[in-house]
Protein backbone atom coordinates (compact mmCIF):
# COMPACT_ATOMS: atom_id res chain seq x y z
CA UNK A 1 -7.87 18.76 -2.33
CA UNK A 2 -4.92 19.65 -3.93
CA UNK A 3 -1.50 18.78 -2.18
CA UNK A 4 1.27 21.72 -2.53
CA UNK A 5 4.95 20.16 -3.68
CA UNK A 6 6.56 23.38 -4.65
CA UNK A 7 5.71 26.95 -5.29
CA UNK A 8 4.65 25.56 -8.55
CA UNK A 9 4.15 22.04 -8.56
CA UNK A 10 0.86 20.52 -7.62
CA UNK A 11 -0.97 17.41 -7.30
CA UNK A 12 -4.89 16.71 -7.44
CA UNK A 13 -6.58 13.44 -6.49
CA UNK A 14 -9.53 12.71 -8.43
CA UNK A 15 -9.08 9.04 -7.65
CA UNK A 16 -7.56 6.22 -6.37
CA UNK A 17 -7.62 7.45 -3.24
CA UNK A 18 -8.38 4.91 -0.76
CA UNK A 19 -10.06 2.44 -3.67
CA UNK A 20 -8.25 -0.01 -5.86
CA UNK A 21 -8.24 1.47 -9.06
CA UNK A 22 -10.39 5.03 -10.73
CA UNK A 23 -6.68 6.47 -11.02
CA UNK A 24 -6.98 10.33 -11.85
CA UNK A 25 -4.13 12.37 -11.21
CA UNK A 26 -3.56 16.10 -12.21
CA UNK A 27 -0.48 17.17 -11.82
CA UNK A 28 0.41 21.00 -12.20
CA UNK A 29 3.90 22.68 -13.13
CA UNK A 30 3.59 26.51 -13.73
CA UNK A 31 0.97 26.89 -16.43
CA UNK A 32 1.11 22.73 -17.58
CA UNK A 33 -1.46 20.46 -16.68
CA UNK A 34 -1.42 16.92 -17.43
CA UNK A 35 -3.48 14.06 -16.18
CA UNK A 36 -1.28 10.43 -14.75
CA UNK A 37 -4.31 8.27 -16.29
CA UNK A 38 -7.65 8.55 -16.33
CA UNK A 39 -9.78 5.08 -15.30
CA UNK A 40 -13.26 4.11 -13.99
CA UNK A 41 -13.46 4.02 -10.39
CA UNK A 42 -15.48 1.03 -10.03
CA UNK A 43 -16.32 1.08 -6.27
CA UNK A 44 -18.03 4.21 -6.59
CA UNK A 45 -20.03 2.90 -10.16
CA UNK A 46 -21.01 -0.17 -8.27
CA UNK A 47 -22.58 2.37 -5.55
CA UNK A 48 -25.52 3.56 -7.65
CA UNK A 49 -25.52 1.27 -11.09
CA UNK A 50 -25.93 -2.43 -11.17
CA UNK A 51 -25.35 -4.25 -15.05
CA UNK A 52 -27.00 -4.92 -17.13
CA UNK A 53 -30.39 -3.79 -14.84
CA UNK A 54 -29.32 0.05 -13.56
CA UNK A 55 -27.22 1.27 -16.20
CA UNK A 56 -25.95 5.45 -16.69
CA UNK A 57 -28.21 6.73 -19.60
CA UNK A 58 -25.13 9.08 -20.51
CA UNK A 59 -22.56 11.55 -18.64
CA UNK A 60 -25.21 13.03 -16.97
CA UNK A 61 -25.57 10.46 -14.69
CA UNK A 62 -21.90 9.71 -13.88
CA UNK A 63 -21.30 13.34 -13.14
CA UNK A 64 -24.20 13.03 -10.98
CA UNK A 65 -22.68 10.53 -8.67
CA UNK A 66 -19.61 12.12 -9.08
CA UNK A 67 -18.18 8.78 -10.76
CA UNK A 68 -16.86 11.18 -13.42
CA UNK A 69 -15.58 14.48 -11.28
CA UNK A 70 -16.91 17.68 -12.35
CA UNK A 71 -14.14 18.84 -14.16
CA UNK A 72 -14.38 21.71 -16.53
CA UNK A 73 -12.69 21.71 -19.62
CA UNK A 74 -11.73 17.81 -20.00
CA UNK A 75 -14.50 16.34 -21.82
CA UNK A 76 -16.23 16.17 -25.32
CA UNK A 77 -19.28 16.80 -23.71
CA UNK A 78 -17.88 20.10 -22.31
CA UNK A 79 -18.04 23.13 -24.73
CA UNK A 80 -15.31 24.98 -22.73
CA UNK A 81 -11.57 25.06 -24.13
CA UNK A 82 -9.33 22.03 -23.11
CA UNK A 83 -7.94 22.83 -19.23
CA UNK A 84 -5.45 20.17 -19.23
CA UNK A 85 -2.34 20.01 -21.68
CA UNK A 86 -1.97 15.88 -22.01
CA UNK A 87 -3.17 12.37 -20.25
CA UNK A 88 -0.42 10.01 -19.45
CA UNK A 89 -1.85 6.71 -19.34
CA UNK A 90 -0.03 3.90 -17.84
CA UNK A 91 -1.66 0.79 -19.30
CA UNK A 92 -4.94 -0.53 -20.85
CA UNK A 93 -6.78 -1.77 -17.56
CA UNK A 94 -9.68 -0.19 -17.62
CA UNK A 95 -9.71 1.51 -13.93
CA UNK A 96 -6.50 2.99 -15.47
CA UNK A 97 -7.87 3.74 -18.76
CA UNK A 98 -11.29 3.68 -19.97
CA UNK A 99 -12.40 6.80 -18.89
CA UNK A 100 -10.44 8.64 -21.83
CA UNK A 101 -13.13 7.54 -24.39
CA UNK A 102 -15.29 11.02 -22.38
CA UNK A 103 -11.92 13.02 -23.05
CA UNK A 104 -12.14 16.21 -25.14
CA UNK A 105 -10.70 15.20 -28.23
CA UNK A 106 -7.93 17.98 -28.42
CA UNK A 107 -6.50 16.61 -25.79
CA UNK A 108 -3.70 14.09 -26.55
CA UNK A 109 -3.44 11.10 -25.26
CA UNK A 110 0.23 9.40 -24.62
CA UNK A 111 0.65 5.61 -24.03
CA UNK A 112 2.78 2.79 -25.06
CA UNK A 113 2.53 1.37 -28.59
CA UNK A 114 0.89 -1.98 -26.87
CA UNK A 115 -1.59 -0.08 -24.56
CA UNK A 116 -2.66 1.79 -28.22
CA UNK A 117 -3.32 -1.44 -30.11
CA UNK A 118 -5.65 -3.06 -27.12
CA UNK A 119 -7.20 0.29 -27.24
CA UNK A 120 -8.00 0.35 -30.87
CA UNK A 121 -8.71 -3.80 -30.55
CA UNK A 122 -11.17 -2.99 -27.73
CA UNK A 123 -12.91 -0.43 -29.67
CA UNK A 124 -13.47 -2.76 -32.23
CA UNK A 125 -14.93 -5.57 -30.42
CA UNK A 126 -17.06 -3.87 -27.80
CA UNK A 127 -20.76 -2.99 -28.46
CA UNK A 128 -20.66 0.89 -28.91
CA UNK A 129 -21.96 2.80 -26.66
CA UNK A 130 -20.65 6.33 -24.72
CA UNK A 131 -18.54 4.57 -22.35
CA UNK A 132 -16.67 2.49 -25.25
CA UNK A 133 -16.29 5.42 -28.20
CA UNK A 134 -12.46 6.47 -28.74
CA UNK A 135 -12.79 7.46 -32.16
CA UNK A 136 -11.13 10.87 -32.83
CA UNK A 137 -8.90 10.47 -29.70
CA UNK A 138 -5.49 11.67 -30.15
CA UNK A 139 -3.23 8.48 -29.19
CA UNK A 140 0.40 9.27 -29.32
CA UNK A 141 2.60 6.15 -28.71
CA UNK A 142 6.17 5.47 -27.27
CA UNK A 143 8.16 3.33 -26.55
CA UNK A 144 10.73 2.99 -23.13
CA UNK A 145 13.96 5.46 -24.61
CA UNK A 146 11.32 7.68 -26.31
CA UNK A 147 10.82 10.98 -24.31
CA UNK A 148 8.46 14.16 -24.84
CA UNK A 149 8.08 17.50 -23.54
CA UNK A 150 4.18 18.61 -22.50
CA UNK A 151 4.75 22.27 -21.71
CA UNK A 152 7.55 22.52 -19.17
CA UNK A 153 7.46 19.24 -18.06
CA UNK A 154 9.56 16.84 -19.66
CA UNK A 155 8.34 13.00 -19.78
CA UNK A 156 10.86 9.94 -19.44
CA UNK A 157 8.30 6.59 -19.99
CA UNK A 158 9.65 3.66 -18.63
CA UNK A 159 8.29 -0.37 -19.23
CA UNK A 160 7.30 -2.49 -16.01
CA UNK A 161 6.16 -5.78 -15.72
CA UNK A 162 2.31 -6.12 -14.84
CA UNK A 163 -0.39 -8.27 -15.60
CA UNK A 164 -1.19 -6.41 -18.97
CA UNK A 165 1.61 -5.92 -22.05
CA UNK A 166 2.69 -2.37 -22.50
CA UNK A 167 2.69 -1.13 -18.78
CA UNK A 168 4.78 1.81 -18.20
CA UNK A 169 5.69 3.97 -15.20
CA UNK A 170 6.66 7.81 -15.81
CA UNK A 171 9.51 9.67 -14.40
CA UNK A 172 8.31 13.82 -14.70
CA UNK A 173 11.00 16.07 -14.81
CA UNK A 174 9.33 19.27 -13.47
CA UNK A 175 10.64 23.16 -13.05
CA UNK A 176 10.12 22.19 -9.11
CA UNK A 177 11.58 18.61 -9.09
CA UNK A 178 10.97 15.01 -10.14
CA UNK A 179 8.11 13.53 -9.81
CA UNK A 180 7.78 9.52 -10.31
CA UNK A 181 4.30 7.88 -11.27
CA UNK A 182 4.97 3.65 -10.59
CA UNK A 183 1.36 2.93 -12.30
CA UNK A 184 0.83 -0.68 -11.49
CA UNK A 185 3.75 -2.72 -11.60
CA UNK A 186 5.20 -6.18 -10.19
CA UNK A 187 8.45 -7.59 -10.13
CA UNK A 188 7.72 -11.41 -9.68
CA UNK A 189 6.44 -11.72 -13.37
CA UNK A 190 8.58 -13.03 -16.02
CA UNK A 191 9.66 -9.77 -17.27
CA UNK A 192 10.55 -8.61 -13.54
CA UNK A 193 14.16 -6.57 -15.26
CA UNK A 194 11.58 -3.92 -16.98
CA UNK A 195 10.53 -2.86 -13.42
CA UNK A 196 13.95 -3.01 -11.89
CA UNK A 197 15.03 -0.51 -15.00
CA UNK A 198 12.08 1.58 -14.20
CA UNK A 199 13.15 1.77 -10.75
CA UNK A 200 16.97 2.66 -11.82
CA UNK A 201 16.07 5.43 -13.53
CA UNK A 202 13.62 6.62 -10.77
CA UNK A 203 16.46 6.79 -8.56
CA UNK A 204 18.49 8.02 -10.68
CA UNK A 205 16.48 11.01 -10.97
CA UNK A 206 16.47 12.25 -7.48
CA UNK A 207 12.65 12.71 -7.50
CA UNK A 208 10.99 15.12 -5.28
CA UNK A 209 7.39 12.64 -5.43
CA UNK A 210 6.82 9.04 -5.51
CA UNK A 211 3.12 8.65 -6.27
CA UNK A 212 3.39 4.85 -5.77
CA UNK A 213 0.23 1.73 -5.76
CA UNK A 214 -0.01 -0.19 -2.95
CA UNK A 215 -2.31 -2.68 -4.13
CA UNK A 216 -1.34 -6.01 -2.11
CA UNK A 217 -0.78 -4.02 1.10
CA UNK A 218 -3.06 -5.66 3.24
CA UNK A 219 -3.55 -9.06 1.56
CA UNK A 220 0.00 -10.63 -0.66
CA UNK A 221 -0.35 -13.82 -2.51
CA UNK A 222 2.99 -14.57 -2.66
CA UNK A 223 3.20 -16.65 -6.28
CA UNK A 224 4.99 -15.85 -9.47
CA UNK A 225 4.29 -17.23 -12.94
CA UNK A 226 6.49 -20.07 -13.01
CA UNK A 227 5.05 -21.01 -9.88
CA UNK A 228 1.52 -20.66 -12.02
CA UNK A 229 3.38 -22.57 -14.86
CA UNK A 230 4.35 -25.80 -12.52
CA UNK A 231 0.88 -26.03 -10.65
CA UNK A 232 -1.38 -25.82 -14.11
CA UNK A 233 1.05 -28.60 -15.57
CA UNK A 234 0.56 -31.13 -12.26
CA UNK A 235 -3.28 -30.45 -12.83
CA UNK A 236 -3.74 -30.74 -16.82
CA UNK A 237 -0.76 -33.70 -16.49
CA UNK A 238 -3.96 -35.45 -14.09
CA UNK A 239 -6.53 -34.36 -15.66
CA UNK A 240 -7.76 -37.45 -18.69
CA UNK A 241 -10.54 -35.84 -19.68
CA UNK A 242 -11.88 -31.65 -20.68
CA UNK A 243 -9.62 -29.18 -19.10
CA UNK A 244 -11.69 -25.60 -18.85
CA UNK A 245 -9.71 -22.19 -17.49
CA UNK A 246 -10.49 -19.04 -17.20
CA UNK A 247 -7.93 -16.13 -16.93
CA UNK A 248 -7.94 -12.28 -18.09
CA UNK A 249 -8.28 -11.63 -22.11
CA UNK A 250 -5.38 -9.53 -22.26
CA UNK A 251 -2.80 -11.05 -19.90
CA UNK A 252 -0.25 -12.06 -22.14
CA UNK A 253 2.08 -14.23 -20.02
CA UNK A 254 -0.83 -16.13 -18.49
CA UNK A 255 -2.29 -16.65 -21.88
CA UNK A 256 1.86 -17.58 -22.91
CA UNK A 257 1.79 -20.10 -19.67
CA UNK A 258 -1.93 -21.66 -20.31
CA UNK A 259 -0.27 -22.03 -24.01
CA UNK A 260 3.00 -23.81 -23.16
CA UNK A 261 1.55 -26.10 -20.55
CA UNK A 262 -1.13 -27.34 -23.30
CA UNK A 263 1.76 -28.06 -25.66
CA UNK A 264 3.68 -30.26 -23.25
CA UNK A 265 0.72 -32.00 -22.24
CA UNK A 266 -0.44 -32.67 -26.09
CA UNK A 267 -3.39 -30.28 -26.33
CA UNK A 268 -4.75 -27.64 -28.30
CA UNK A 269 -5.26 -24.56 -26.38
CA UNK A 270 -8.78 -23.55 -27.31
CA UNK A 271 -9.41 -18.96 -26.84
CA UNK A 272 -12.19 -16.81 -27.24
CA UNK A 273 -13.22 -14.89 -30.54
CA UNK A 274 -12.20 -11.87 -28.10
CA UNK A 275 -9.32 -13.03 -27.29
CA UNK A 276 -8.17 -14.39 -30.59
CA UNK A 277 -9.12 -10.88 -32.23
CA UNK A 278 -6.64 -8.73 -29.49
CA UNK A 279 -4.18 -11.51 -29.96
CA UNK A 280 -4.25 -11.33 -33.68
CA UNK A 281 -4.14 -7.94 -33.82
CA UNK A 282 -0.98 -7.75 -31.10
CA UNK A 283 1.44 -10.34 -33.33
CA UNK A 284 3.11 -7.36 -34.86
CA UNK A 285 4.73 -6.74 -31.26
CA UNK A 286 7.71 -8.84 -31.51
CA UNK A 287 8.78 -8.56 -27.65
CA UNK A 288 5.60 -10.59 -26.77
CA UNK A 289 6.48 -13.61 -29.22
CA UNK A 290 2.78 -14.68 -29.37
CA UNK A 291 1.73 -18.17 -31.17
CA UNK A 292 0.41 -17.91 -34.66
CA UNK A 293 -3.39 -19.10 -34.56
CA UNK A 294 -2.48 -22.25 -36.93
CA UNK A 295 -5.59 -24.31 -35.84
CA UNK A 296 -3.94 -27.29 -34.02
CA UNK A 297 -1.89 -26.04 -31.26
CA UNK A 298 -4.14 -22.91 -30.83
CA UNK A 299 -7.58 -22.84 -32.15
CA UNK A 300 -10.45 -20.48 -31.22
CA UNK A 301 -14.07 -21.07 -30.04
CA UNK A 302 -17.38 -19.43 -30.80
CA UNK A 303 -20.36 -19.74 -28.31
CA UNK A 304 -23.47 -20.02 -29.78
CA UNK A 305 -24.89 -17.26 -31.42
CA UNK A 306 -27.76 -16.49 -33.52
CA UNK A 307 -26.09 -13.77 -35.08
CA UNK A 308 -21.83 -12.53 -35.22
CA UNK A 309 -20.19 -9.26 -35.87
CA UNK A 310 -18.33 -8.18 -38.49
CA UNK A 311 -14.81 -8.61 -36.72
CA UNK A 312 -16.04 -12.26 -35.72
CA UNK A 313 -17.29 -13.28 -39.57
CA UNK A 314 -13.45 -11.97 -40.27
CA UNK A 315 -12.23 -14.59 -37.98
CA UNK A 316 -14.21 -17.33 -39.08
CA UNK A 317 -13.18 -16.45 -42.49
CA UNK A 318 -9.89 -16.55 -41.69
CA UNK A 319 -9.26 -19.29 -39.12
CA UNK A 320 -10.67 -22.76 -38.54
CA UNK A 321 -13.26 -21.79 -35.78
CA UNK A 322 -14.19 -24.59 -33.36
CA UNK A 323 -18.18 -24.30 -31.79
CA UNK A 324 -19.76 -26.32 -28.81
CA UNK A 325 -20.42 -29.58 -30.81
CA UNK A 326 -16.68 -30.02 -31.70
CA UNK A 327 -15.16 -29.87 -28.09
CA UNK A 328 -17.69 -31.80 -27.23
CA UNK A 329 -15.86 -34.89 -29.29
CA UNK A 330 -12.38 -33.70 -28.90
CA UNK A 331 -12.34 -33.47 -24.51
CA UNK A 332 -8.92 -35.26 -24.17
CA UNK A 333 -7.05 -33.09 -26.79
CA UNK A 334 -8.17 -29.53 -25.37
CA UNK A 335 -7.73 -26.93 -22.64
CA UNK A 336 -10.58 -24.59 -23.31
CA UNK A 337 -10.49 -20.64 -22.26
CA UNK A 338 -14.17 -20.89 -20.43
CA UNK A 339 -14.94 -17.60 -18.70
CA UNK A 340 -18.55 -16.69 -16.67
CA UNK A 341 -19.83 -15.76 -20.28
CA UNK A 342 -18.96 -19.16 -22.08
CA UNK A 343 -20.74 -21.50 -19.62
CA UNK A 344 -23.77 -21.70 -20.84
CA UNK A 345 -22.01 -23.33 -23.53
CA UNK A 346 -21.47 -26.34 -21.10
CA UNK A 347 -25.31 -27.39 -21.74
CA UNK A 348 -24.23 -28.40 -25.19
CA UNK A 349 -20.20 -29.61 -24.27
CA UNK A 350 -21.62 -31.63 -21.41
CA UNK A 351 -18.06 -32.76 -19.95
CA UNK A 352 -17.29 -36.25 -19.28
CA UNK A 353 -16.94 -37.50 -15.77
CA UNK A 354 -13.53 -36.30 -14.65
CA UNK A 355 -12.86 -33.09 -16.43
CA UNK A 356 -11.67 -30.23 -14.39
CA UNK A 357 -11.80 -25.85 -13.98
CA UNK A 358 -9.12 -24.17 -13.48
CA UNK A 359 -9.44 -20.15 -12.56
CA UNK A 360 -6.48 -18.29 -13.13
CA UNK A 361 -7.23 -14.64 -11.96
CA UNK A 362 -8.16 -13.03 -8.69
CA UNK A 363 -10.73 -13.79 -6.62
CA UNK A 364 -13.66 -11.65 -5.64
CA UNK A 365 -13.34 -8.47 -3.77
CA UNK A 366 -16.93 -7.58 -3.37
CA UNK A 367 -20.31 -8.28 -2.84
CA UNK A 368 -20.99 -8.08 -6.75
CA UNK A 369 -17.91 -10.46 -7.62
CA UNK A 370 -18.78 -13.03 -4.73
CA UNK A 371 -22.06 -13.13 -6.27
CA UNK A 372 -21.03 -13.76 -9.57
CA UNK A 373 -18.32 -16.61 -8.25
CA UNK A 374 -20.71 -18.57 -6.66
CA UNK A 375 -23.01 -18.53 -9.64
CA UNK A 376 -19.87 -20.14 -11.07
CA UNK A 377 -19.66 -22.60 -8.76
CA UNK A 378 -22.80 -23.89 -9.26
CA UNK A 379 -22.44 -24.42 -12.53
CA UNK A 380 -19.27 -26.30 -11.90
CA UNK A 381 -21.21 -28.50 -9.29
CA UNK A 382 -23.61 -29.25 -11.53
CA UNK A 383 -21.48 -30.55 -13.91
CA UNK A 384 -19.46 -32.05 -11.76
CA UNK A 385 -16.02 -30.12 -12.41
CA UNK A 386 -13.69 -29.49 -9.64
CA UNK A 387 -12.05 -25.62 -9.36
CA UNK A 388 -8.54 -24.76 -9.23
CA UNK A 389 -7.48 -21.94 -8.34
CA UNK A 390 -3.77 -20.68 -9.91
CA UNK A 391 -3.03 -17.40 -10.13
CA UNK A 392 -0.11 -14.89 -9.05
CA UNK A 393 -0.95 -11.01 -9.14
CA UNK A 394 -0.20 -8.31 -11.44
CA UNK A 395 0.79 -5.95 -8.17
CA UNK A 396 4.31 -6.05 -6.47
CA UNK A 397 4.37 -7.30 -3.12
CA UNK A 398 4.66 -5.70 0.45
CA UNK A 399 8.15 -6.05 0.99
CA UNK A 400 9.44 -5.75 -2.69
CA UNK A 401 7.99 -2.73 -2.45
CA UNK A 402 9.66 -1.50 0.80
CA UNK A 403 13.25 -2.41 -0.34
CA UNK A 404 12.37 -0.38 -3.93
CA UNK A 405 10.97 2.71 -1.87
CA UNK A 406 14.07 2.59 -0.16
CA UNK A 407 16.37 2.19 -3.09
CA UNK A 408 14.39 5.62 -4.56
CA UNK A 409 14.56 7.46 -1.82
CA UNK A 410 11.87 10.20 -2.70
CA UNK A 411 10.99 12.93 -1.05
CA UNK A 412 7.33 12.54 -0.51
CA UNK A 413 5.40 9.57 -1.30
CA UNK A 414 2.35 9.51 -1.91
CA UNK A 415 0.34 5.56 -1.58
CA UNK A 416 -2.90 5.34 -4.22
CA UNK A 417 -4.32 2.26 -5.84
CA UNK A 418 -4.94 0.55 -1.93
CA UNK A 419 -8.16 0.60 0.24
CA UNK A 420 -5.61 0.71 3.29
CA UNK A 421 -3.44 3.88 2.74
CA UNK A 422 -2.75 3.86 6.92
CA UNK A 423 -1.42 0.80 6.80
CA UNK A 424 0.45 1.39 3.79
CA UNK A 425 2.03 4.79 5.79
CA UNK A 426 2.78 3.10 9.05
CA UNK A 427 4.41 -0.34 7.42
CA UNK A 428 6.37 2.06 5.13
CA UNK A 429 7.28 4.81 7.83
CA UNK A 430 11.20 4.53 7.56
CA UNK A 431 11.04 5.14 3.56
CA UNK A 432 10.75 9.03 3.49
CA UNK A 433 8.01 11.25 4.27
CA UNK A 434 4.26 9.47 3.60
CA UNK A 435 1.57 11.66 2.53
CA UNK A 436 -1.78 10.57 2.42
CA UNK A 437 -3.64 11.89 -0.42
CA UNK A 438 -6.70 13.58 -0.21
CA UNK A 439 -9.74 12.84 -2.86
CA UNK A 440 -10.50 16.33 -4.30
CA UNK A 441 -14.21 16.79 -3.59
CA UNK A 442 -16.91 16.66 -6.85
């Protein structure tokens, strides 16, 4: 369903319409089409596939579902000529991202420098498959300053502060008007002055459109990192023996926090091979002032495995890599990165009476998720580990995001990224005119 904002400006959901997540924007000016990201809607995968038992053979199967909209002229699996110009992306997260690996390759690709190495780091450490190949894809990186011209639209990429480095929101200067794209962004993170520049500029610019997330509409946590910071400090400080946490690879402040709070508290911080890869690969970005793996103060683990990839036997070359046997005898020196994946691992560990978890990212939202959780709390019970849970979201809040609506002043707004759109309408009625989108039908 396409929504009309000028004679020749127009917008097309494809997703994030009513759903958290699956963004997939067209947006049309006169003859140039670009796409505002282009990410797995993962509400409507979990509706017909089930990992690792039901999985899609290839395309054929997400276009069947309509997980993948039938649209002609976007993929590599599609012999017609490209029918969009560009894909903006916002940021890595995959219900923001990974659907550009299906992209026709002549079809560029713009993103932040940041979002393009966790790209190329992701592609290196997944298991290939369909859903995971980006080789050949045209990446074209900026940086917040930089701006480009797709057709006649011209692109100003801003930086905002989410729960992933390299998170941008666009302001499109279009033949018909402005049209600003927030992404996901926050403003109770550390770097909370990227957003408020983003948001400067977006008023700046007059726009005609605010296509805005609403994420934390119907359900705010109200936390911020330092908050995070203080609380994982009063529980490692009281903790004597094995601290274990879990927290999203890629989140660079948490992993910064989980980091700083070992240090004070005299232990190693212990990461994933995963996570020690990205990380490794990221320390060229000086604005994210990352540790240097030295092998005391930040070490990485390897589960047990019968047989490693080529990126991990580069890592064990390279850094001293601690395995199951060694945190096993070094308990009260180390807070240990210990997602769902890693606790088998305990078996071997076996942590001493009066160790403790800590989870530091969100907590389930479905069926799927609450399954998985309490899978993790029985492990936990076995062992005998209580669970913290610490964590402040990657999504501005409710009433941040009323006073920054306001301070736009768009035209037409349009609320995506929420599964409560009318609520998101009605609590924001006095900041302009709320459109709800429309999904545009397979």
């Amino acid at each position: 369903m396409k929504s009309s904002v000028g004679n020749g400006l127009k917008l097309t959901f494809y997703g994030g319409v009513n759903e958290i997540g699956g963004n997939k924007i067209l947006l049309e000016d006169a003859d140039t089409r670009v796409l505002l990201d282009f990410g797995m809607s993962f509400s409507e995968r979990r509706r017909f596939y089930h990992e690792p038992y039901l999985s899609p053979r290839d395309e054929k199967g997400l276009l069947e579902f309509g997980i993948l909209p039938a649209f002609k002229g976007v993929y590599r699996f599609d012999l017609s000529s490209p029918a969009v110009d560009a894909v903006l992306l916002s940021h890595s997260h995959s219900d923001h991202a990974s659907c550009v690996c299906f992209l026709n390759r002549e079809i560029p690709v713009y993103c932040g420098e940041t979002t393009a190495s966790l790209l190329r780091s992701l592609n290196e450490v997944r298991a290939r498959s369909f859903e995971t190949d980006i080789d050949g894809l045209q990446i074209r990186a900026f940086r917040t300053g930089d701006r480009f011209k797709v057709g006649s639209l011209e692109i100003e990429p801003i930086h905002v502060d989410h729960s992933v480095p390299g998170a941008y929101g666009f302001i499109i200067h279009a033949s018909e008007g402005t049209v600003v794209y927030t992404g996901d962004f926050r403003i109770h993170g550390v770097k909370a002055q990227m957003t408020h520049e983003f948001v400067e500029e977006a008023e700046r610019a007059d726009p005609a459109v605010m296509i805005c997330e609403g994420t934390n509409i119907s359900g705010a946590d109200v936390s911020s990192e330092d908050e995070v910071k203080t609380k994982l400090d009063k529980v490692v400080k009281g903790t004597d023996r094995l601290v274990l946490a879990d927290f999203s690879y890629a989140d660079i402040d948490r992993f910064r926090t989980f980091y700083e709070v070992a240090q004070k508290n005299k232990r190693c911080l212990a990461i994933s091979m995963r996570q020690a890869y990205i990380f490794d690969r990221l320390r060229h970005e000086e604005d994210l002032d990352l540790p240097e793996i030295d092998g005391e103060s930040l070490v990485v683990f390897q589960r047990s495995r019968k047989k490693l990839h080529k990126w991990e036997d580069e890592l064990r070359n390279r850094f001293n890599v601690k395995e199951s046997k060694d945190i096993k005898n070094m308990q009260e020196s180390v807070l240990m990165v210990c997602s769902l994946f890693d606790l088998r691992e305990l078996i071997e560990i076996r942590p001493k009476s009066g160790s403790s978890y800590i989870h530091s990212s969100s907590e389930p939202v479905n069926e799927e998720g609450e399954i998985e959780f309490t899978r993790l709390l029985n492990w936990l019970d076995h062992f005998g580990l209580p669970m913290y849970q610490i964590h402040c979201s990657g999504h501005i809040m409710p009433n941040e995001l009323k006073s920054i609506m306001a301070e736009v002043n768009a035209k037409k707004i349009y609320p995506i990224h929420t599964e409560h759109p009318e609520l998101f309408a009605k609590f924001m009625a006095n900041c302009g005119e709320i459109e709800l989108p429309r999904k545009q039908d397979r």
